[in-house]
C-alpha atoms as a PDB file:
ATOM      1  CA  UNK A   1      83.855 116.996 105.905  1.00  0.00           C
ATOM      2  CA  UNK A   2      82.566 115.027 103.342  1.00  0.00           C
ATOM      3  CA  UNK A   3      80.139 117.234 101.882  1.00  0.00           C
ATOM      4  CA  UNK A   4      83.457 119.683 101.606  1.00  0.00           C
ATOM      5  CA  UNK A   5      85.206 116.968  99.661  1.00  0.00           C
ATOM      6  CA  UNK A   6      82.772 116.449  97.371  1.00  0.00           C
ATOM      7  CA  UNK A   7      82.081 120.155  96.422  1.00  0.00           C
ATOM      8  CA  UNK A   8      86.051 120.586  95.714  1.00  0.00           C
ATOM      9  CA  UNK A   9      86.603 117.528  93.627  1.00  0.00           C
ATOM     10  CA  UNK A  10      83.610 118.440  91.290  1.00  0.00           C
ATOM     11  CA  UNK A  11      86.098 121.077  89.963  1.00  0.00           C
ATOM     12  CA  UNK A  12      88.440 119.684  87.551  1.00  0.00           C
ATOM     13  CA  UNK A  13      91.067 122.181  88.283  1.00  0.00           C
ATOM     14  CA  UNK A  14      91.116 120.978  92.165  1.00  0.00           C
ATOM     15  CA  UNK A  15      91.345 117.354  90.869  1.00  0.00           C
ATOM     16  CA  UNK A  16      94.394 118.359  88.909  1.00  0.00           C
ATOM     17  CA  UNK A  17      96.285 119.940  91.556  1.00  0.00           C
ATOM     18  CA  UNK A  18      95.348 117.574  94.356  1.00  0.00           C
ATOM     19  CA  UNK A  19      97.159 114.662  91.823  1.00  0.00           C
ATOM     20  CA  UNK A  20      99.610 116.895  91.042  1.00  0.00           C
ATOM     21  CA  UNK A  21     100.166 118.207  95.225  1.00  0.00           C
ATOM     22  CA  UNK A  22     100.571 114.351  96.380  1.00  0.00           C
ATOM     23  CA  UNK A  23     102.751 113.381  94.128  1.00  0.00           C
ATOM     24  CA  UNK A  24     105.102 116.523  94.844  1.00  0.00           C
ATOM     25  CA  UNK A  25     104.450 116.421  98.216  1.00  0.00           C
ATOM     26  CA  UNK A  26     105.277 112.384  98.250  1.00  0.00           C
ATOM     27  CA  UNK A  27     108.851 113.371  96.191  1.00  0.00           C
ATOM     28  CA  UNK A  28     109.360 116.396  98.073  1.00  0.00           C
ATOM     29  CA  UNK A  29     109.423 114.577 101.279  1.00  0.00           C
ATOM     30  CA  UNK A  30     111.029 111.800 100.324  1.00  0.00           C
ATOM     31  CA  UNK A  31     114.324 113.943  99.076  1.00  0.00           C
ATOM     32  CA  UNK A  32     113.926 116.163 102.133  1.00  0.00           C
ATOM     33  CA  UNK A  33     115.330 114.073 104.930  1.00  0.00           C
ATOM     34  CA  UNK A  34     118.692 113.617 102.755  1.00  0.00           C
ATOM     35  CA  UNK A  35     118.681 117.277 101.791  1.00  0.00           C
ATOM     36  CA  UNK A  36     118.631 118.393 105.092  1.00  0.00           C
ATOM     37  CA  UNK A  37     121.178 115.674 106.728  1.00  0.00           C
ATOM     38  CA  UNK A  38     123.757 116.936 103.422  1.00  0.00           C
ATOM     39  CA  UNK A  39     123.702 120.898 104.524  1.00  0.00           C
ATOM     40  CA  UNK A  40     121.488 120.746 100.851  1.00  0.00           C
ATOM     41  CA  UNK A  41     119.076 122.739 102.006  1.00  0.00           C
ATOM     42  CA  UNK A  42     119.010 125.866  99.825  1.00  0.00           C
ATOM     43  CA  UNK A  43     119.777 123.853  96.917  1.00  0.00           C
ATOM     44  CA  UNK A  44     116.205 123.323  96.261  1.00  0.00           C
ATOM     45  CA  UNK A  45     115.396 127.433  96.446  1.00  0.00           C
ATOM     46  CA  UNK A  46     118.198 128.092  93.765  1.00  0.00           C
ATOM     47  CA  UNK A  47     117.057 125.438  91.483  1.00  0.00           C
ATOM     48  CA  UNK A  48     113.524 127.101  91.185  1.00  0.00           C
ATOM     49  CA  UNK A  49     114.771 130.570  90.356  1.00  0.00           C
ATOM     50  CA  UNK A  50     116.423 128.567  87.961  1.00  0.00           C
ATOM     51  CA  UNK A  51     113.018 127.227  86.948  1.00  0.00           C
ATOM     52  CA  UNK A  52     111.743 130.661  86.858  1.00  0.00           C
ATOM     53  CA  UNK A  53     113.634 131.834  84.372  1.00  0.00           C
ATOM     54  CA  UNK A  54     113.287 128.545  82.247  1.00  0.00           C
ATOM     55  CA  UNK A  55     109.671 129.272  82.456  1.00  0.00           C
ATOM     56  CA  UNK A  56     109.872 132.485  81.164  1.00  0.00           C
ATOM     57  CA  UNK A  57     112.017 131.470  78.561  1.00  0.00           C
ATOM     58  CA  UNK A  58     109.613 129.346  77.400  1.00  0.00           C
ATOM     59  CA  UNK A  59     106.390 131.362  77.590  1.00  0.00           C
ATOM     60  CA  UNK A  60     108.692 134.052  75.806  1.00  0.00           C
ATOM     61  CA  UNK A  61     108.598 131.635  72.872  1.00  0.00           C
ATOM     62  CA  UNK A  62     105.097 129.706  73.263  1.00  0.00           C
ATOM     63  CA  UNK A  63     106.756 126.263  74.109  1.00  0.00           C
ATOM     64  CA  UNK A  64     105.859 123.929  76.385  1.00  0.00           C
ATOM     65  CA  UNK A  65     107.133 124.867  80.285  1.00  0.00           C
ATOM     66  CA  UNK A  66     107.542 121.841  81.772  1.00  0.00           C
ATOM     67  CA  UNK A  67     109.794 120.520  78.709  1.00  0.00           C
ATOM     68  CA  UNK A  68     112.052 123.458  78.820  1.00  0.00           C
ATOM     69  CA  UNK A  69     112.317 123.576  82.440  1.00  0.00           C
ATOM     70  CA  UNK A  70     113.006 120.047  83.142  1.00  0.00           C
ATOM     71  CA  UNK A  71     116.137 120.031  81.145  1.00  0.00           C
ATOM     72  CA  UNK A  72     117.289 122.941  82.401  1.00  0.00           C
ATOM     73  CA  UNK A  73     116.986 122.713  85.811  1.00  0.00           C
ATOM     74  CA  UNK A  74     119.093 119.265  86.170  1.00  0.00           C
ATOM     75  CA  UNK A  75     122.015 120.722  84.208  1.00  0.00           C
ATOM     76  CA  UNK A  76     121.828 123.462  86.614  1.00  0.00           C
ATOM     77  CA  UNK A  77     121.801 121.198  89.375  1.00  0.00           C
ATOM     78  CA  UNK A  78     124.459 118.709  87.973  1.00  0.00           C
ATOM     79  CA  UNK A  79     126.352 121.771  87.257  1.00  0.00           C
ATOM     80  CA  UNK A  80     125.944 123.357  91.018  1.00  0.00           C
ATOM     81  CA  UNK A  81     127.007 120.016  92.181  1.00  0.00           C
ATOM     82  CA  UNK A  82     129.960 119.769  90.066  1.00  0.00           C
ATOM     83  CA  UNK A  83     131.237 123.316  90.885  1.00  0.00           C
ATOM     84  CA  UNK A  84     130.706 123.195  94.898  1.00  0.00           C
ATOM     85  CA  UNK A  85     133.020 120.172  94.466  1.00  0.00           C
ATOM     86  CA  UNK A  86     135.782 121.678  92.243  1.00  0.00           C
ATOM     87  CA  UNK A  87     135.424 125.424  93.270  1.00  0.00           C
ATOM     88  CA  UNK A  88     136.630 127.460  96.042  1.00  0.00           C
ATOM     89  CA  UNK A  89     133.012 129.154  96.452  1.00  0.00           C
ATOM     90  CA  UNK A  90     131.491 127.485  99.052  1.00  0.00           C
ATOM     91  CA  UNK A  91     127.996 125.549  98.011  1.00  0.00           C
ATOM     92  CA  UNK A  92     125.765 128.527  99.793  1.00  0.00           C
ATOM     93  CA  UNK A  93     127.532 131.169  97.896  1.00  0.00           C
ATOM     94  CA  UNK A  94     126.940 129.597  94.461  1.00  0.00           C
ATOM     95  CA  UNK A  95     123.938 129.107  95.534  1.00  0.00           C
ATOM     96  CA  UNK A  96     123.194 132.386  96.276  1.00  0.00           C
ATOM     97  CA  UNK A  97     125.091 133.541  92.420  1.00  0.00           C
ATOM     98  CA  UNK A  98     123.279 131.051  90.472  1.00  0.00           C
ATOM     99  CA  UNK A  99     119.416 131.808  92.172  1.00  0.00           C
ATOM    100  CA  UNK A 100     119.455 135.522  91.720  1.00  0.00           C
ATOM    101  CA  UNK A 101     121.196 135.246  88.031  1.00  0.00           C
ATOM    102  CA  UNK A 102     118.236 133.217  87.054  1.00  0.00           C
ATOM    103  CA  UNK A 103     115.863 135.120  88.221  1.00  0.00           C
ATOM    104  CA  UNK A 104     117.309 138.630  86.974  1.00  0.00           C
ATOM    105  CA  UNK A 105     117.175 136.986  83.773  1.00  0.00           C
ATOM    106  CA  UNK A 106     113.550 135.411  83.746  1.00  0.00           C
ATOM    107  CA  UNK A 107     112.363 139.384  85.363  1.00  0.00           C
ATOM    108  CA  UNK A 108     114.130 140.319  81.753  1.00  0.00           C
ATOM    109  CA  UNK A 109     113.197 137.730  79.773  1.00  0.00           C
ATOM    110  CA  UNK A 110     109.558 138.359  80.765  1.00  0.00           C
ATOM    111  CA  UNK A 111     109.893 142.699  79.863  1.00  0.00           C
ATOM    112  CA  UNK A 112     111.633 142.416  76.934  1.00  0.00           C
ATOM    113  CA  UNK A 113     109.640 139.898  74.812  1.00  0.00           C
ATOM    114  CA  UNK A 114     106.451 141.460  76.831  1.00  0.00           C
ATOM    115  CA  UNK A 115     105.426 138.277  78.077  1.00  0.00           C
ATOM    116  CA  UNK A 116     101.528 138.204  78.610  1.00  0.00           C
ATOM    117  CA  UNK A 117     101.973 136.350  81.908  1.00  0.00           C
ATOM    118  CA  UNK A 118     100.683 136.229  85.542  1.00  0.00           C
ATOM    119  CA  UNK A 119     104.319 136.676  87.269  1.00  0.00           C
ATOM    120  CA  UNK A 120     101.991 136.360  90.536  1.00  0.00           C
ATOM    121  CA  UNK A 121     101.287 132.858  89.836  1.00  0.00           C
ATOM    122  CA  UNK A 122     105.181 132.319  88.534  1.00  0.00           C
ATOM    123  CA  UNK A 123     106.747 133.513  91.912  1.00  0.00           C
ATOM    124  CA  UNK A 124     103.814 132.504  94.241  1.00  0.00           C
ATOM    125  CA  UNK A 125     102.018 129.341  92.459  1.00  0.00           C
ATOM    126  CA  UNK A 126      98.534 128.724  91.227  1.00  0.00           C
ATOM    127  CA  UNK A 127      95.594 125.730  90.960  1.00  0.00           C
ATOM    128  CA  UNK A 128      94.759 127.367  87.462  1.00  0.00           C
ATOM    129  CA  UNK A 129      97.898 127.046  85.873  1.00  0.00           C
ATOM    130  CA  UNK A 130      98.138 123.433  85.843  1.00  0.00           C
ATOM    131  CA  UNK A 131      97.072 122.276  82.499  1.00  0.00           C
ATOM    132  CA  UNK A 132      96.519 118.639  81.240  1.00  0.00           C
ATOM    133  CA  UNK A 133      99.326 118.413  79.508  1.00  0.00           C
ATOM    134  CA  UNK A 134     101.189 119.433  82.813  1.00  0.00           C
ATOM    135  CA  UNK A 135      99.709 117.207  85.075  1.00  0.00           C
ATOM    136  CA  UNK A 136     100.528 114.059  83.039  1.00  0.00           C
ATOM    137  CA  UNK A 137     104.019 115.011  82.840  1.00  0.00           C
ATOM    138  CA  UNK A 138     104.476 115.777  86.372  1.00  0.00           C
ATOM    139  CA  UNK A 139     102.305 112.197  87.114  1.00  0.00           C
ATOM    140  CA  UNK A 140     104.900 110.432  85.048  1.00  0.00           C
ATOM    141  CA  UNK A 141     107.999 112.451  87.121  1.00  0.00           C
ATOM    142  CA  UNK A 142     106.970 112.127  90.250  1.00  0.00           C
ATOM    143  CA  UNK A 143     106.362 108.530  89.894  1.00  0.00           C
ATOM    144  CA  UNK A 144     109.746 108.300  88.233  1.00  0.00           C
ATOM    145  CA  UNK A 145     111.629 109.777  90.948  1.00  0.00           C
ATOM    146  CA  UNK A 146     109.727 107.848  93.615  1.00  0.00           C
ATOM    147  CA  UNK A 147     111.119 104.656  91.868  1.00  0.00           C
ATOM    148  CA  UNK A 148     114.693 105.450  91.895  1.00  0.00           C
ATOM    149  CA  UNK A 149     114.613 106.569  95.379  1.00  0.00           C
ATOM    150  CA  UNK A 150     113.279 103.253  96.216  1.00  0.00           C
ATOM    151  CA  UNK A 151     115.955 101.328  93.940  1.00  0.00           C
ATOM    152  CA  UNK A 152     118.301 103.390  95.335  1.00  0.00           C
ATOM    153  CA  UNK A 153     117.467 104.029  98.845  1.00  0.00           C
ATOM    154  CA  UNK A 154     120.133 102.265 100.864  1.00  0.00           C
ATOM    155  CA  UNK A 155     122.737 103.531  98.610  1.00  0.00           C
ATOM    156  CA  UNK A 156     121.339 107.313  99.102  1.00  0.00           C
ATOM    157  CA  UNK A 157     120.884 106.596 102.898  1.00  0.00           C
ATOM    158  CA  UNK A 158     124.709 105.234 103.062  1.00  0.00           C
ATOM    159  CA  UNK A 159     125.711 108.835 100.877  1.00  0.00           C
ATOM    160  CA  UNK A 160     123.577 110.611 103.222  1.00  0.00           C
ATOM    161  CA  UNK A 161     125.126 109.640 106.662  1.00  0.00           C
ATOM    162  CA  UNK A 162     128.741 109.117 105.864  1.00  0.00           C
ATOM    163  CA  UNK A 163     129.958 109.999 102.877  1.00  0.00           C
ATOM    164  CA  UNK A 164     134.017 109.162 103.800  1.00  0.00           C
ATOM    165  CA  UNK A 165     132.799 105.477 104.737  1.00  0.00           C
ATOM    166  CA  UNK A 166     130.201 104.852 101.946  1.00  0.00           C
ATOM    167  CA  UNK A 167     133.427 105.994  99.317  1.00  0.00           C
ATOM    168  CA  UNK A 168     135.683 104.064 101.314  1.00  0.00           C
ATOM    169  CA  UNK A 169     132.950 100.560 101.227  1.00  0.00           C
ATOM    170  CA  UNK A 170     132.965 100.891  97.151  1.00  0.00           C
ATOM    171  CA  UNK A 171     129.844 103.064  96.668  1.00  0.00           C
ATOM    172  CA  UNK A 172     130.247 105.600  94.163  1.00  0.00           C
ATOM    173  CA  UNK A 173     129.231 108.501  96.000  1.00  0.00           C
ATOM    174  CA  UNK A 174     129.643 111.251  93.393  1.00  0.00           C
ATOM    175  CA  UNK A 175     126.989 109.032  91.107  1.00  0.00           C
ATOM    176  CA  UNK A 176     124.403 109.018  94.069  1.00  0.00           C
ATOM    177  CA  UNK A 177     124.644 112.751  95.268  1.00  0.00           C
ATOM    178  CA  UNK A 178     124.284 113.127  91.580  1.00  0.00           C
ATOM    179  CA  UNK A 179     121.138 111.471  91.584  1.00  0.00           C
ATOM    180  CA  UNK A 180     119.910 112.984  94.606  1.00  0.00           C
ATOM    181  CA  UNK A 181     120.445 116.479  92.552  1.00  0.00           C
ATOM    182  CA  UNK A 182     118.543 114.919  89.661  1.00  0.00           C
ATOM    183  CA  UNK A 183     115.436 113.615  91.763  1.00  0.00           C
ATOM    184  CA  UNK A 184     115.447 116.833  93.125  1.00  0.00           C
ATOM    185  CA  UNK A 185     115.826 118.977  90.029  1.00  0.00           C
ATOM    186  CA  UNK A 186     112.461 117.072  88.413  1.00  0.00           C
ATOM    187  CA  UNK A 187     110.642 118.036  92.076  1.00  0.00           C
ATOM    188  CA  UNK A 188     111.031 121.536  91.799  1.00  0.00           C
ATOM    189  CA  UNK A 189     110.405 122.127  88.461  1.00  0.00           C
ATOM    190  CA  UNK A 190     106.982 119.567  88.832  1.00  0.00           C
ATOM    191  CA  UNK A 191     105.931 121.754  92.284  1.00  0.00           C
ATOM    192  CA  UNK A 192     106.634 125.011  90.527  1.00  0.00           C
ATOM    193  CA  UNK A 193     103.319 125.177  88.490  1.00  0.00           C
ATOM    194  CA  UNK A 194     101.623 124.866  92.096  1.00  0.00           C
ATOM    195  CA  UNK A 195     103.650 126.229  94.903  1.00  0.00           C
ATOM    196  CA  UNK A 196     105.630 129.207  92.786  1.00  0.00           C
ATOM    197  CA  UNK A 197     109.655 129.738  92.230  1.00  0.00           C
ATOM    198  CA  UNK A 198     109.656 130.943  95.780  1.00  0.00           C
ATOM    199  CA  UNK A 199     108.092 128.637  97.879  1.00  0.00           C
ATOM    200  CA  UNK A 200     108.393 125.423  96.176  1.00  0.00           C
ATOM    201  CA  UNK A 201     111.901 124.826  98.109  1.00  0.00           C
ATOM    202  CA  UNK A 202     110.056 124.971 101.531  1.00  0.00           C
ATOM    203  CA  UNK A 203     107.790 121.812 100.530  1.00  0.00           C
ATOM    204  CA  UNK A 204     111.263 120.115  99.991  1.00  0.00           C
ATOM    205  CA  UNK A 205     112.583 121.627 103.744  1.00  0.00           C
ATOM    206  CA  UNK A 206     109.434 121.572 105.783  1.00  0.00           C
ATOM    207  CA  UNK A 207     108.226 118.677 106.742  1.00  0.00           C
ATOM    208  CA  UNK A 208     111.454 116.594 107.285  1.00  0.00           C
ATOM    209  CA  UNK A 209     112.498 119.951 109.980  1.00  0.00           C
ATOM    210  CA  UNK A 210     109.124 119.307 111.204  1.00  0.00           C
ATOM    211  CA  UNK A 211     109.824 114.992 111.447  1.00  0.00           C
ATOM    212  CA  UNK A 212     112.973 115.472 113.264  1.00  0.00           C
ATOM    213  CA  UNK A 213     111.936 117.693 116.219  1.00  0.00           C
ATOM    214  CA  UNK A 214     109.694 114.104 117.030  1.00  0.00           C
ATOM    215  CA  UNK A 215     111.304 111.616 115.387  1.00  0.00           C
ATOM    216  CA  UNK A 216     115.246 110.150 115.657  1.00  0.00           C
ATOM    217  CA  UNK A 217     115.603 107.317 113.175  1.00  0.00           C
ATOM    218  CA  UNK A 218     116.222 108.101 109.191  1.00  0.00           C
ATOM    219  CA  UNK A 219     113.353 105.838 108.495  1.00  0.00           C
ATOM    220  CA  UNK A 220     111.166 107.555 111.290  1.00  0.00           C
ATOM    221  CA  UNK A 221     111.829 110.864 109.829  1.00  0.00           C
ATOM    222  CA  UNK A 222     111.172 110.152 106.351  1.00  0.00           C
ATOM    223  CA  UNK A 223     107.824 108.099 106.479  1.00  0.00           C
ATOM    224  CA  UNK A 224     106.774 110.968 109.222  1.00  0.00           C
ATOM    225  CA  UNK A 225     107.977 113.498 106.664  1.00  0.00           C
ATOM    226  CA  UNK A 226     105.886 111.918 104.089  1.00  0.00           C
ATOM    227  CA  UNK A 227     102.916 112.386 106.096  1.00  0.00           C
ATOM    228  CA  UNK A 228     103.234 115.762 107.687  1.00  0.00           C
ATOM    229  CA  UNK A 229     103.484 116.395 103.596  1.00  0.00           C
ATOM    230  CA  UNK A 230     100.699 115.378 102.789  1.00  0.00           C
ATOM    231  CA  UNK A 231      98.192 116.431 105.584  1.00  0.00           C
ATOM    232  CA  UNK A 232      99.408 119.939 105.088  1.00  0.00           C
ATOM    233  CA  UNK A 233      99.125 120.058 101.649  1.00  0.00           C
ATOM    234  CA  UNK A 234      95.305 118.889 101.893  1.00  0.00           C
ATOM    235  CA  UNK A 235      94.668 121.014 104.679  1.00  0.00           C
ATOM    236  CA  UNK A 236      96.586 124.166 102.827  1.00  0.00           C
ATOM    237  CA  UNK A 237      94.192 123.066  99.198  1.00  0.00           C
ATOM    238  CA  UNK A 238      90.715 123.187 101.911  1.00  0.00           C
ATOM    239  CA  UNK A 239      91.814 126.008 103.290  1.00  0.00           C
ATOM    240  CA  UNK A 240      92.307 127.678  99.601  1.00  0.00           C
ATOM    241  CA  UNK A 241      89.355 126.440  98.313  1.00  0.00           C
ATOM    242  CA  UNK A 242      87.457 128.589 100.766  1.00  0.00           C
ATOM    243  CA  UNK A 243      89.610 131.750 101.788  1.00  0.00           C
ATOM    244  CA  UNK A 244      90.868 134.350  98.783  1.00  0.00           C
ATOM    245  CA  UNK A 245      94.588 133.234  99.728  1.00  0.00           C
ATOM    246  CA  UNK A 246      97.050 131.918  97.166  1.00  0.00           C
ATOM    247  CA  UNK A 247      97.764 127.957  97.533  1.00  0.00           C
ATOM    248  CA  UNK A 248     101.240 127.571  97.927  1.00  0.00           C
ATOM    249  CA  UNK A 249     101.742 130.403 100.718  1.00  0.00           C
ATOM    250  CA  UNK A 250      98.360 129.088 102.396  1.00  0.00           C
ATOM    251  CA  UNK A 251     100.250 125.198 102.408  1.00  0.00           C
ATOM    252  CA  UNK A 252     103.754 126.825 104.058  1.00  0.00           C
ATOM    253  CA  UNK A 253     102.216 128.089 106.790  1.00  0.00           C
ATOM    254  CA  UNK A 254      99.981 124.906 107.667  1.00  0.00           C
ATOM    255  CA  UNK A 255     103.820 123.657 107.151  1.00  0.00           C
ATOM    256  CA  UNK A 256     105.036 126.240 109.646  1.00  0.00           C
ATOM    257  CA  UNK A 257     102.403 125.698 111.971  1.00  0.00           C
ATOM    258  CA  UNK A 258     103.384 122.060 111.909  1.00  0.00           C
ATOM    259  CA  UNK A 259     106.657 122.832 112.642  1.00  0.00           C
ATOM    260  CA  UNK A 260     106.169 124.912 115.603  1.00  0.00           C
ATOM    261  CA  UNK A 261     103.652 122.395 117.172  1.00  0.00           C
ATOM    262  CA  UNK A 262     106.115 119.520 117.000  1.00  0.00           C
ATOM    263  CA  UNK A 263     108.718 121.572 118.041  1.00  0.00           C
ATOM    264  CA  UNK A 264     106.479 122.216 120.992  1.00  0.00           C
ATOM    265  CA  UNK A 265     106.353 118.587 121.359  1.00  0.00           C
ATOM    266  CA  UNK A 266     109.640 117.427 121.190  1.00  0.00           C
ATOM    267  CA  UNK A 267     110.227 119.663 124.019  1.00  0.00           C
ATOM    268  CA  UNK A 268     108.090 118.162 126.151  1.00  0.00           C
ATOM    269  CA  UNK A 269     108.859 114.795 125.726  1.00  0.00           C
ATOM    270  CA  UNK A 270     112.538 116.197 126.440  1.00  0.00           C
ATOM    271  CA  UNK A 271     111.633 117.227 129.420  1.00  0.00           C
ATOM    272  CA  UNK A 272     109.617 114.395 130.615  1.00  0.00           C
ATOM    273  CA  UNK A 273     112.320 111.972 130.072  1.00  0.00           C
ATOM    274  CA  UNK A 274     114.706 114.248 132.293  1.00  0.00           C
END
């Protein structure tokens, strides 16, 4: 095993998205447990079609992705918010209006200006296209949304249980579920380079599913979450570095594997207490 570790982290490319995977994966399943709990789930899967087509947008016009993305992606999600509050479309439906818009228009973006791109490693993620420049703006993201969810992590648990009560108490709800959009907006757009537009949501959904077939507490589902994360993202990178297999599909299914096994195990310990 260690022999293994050492040959992978000769590469600079591997060292870049292993920094890059732990953060995400840290974020990811930080945000997930709340997600989940809010009926948020697909929220994550429309904001990186949104990313998609931010990306394009910018490789359409040589500037920087991860600058063009990030902005865009919150307003989308700040917007999504807003509009599942104040419209009659129900949050799944926008959801569902808003994902495939963006990514119609990043599929055009892409043909018309004849965008010399791997759409491969767009939709489906890739170790090579994380560039320096990428991975110290996704270092300084991640750890800036792991800070605010610890600043603000009694106030997000109180939004995440009971809303009603937590408006009721003084908390002002809309502000938090606004953050929780934001802290999620910066995720998706930071896993995007790695996992693709259309897998990055599952790192985000995974592994607090996964927590909760074993786990009952908030707190027991989110530090189990965290690392259920993290082992199958390192176990998904191993598995890339030796197997023709792109990285973020390899890392969802050690995530679905996960899932099924504890799901396996929360049954039995069901059925031992009975």
């Amino acid at each position: 095993m260690e022999n293994i570790l050492a040959e992978m982290l000769s590469y600079d490319f591997i060292l870049r998205a292993l920094l890059v995977g732990l953060l995400v994966s840290l974020c990811a399943s930080l945000l997930g447990s709340s997600l989940v709990l809010k009926r948020y789930s697909m929220i994550g899967d429309g904001l990186s079609h949104v990313g998609y087509g931010a990306l394009a947008f910018a490789a359409a016009f040589n500037l920087a992705p991860l600058y063009v993305a990030i902005p865009v992606v919150v307003a989308a999600a700040f917007f999504l918010l807003r509009l599942s509050q104040n419209s009659r479309l129900k949050g799944d439906a926008l959801i569902a209006i808003i994902s495939s818009s963006a990514l119609a228009i990043g599929m055009i973006i892409i043909s018309v200006f004849q965008v010399n791109i791997d759409v491969n490693s767009y939709m489906f993620g890739s170790i090579l296209a994380l560039q320096q420049e990428d991975v110290a703006v996704s270092v300084v993201s991640s750890l800036a949304v792991i800070a605010l969810y610890i600043l603000f992590y009694n106030k997000i648990f109180s939004v995440t249980f009971d809303e009603s009560f937590s408006k009721a108490t003084g908390i002002k709800t809309g502000l938090y579920n606004g953050l929780i959009a934001l802290l999620t907006a910066v995720v998706i757009v930071v896993g995007m380079r790695l996992m693709g537009a259309l897998l990055i949501s599952s790192l985000v959904i995974f592994p607090s599913l996964t927590a909760m077939r074993v786990c009952k507490s908030y707190r027991g589902v989110t530090v189990f979450s965290v690392v259920i994360s993290i082992v199958c993202f390192i176990t998904g990178l191993v598995i890339t570095f030796y197997l023709p297999v792109p990285t973020g599909a390899c890392i969802v299914v050690v995530d679905l594997a996960a899932f099924l096994i504890c799901t396996l195990v929360g049954k039995i310990k069901s059925a031992v207490r009975k």
